[in-house]
Protein backbone atom coordinates (compact mmCIF):
# COMPACT_ATOMS: atom_id res chain seq x y z
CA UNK A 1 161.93 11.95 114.74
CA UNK A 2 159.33 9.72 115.81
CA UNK A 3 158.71 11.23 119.22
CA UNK A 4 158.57 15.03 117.67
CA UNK A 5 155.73 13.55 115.04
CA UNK A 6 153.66 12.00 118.00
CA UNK A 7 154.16 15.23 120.05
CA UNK A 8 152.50 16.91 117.06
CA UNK A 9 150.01 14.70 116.19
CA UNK A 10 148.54 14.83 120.37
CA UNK A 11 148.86 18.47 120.32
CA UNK A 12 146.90 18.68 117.10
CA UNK A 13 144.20 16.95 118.75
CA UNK A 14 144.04 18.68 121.76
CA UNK A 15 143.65 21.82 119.65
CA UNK A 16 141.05 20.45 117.75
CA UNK A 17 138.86 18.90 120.77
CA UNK A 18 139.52 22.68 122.51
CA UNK A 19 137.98 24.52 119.65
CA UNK A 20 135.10 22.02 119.30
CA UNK A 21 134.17 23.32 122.60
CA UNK A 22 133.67 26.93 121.57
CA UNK A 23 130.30 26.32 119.54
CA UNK A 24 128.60 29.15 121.89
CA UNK A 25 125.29 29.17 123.23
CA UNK A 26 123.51 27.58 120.15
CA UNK A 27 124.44 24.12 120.72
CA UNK A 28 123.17 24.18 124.19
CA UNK A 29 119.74 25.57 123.11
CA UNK A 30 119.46 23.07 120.61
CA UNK A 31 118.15 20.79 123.14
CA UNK A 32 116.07 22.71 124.46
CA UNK A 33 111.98 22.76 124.11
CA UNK A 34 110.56 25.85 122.85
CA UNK A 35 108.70 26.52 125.87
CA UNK A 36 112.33 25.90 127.60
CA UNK A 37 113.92 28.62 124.90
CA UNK A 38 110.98 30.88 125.36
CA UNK A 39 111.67 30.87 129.71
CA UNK A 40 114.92 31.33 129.31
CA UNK A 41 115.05 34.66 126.98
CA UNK A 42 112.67 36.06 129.06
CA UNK A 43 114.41 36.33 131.96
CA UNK A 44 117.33 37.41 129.74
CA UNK A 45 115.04 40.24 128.42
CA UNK A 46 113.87 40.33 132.50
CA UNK A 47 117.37 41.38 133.55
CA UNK A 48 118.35 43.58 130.36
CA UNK A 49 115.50 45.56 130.18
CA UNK A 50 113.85 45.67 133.50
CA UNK A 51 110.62 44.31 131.99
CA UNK A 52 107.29 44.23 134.68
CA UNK A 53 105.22 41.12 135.34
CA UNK A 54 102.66 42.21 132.27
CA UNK A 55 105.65 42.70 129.94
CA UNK A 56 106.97 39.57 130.77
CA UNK A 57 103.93 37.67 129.97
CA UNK A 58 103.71 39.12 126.72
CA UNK A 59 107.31 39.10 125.97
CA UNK A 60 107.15 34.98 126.94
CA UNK A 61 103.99 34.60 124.69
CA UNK A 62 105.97 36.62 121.65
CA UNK A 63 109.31 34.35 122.41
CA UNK A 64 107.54 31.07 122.55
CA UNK A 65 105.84 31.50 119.37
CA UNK A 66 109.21 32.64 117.56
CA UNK A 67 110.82 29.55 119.06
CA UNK A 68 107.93 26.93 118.21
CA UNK A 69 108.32 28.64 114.34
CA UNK A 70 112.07 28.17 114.21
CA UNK A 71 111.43 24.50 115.50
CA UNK A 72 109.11 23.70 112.99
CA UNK A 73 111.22 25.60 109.90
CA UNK A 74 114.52 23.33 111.13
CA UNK A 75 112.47 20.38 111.06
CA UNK A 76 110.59 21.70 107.51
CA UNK A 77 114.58 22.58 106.35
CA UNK A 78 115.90 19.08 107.68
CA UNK A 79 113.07 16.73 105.64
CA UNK A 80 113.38 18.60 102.86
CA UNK A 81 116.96 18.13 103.06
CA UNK A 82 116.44 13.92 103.43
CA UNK A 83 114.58 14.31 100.82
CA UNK A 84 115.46 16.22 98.05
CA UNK A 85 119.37 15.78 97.98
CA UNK A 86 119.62 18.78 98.95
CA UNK A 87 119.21 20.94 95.81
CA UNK A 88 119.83 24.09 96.43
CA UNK A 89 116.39 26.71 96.05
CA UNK A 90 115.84 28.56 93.08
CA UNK A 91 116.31 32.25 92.76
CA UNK A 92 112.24 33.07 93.32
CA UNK A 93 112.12 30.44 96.45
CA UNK A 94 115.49 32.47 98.22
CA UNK A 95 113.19 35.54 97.44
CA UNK A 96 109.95 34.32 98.51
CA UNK A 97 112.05 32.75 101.61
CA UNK A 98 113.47 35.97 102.22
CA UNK A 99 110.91 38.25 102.04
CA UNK A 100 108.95 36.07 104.57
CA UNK A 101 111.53 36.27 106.59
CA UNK A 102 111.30 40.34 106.72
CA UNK A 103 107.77 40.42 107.17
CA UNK A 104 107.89 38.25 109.99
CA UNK A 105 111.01 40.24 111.28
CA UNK A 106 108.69 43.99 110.52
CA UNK A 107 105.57 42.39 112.61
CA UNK A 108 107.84 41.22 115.40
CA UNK A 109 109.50 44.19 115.62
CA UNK A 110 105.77 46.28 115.80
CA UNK A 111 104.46 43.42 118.50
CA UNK A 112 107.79 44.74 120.88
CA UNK A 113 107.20 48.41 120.55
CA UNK A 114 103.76 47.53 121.74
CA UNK A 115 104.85 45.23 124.55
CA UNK A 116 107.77 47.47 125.48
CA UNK A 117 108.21 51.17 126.68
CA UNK A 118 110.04 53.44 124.03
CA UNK A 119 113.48 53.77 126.72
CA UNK A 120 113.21 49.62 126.67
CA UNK A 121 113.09 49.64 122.69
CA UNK A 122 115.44 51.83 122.34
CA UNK A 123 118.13 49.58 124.78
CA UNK A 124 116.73 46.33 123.08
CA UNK A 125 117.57 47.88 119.28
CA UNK A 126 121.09 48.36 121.20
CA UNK A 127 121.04 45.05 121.79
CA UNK A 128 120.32 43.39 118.88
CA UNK A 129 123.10 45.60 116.74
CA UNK A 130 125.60 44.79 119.56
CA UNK A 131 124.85 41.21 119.84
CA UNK A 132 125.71 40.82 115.96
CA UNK A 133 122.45 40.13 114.01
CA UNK A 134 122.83 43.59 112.65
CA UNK A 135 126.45 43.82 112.17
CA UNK A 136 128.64 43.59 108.75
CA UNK A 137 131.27 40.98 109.14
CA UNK A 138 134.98 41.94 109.86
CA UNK A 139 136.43 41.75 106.55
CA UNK A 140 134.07 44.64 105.21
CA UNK A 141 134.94 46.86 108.23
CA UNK A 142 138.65 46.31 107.95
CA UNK A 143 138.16 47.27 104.02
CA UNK A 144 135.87 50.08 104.48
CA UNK A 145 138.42 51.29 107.21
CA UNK A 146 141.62 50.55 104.80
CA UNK A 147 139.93 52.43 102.01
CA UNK A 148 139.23 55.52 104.38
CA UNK A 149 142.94 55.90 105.31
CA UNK A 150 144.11 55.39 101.43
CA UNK A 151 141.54 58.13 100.17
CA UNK A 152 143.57 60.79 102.97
């Protein structure tokens, strides 16, 4: 009886440490500079969308500002969070939060169709809805797809 608990309690951690080690490519960019970040998605952008040498200036510029803003808001987000106890935001901060955030995402979007072709925009929209930031999360699919078959 002994043995068979051991034998569960090592493979529980070995399952455990494994998963640990699917965290993706956002742990590895976390130590990252910007500038670092910026180089990176470039040539990412560089091989997707077969940018030119102009493009790719402009595209770097674009990136490393968006990178040296999400720095500073995770460093904003992490004093506040020292500091405050962590209260959650009121309803008219989440809204003032998230309407800056859709500003910012409406002026980035304009600053790409200006740096990029309209073929390019159309494969980096593609992209972006493929890669997730778009996408509803399982559990509504499944429903919506559940609910289609019931209403037949």
């Amino acid at each position: 009886m002994k043995k068979i608990v051991i034998v569960l309690m090592i493979l529980a951690s070995v399952t455990a440490i494994a998963q640990k080690g699917e965290r993706g490519n956002r742990e590895r960019m976390k130590s990252f500079t910007p500038e670092q970040k910026a180089s990176l998605q470039t040539k990412k952008a560089t091989l997707a969308l077969d940018l030119s040498d102009s493009q790719q200036v402009q595209m770097k510029a674009l990136l490393l500002d968006n990178a040296k803003m999400r720095q500073s808001k995770m460093e904003d987000r992490k004093a506040k969070k020292e500091s405050d106890d962590s209260k959650k935001p009121s309803s008219e901060e989440r809204y003032a939060l998230a309407n800056e955030r859709l500003d910012h995402q409406i002026a980035q979007k304009a600053k790409l169709k200006n740096i990029l072709s309209d073929e390019q925009f159309a494969k980096w929209e593609k992209m972006q809805h493929r890669s997730g930031k778009h996408r509803k999360s399982r559990g509504d699919r499944n429903r919506k797809a559940s609910n289609k078959k019931s209403k037949k």
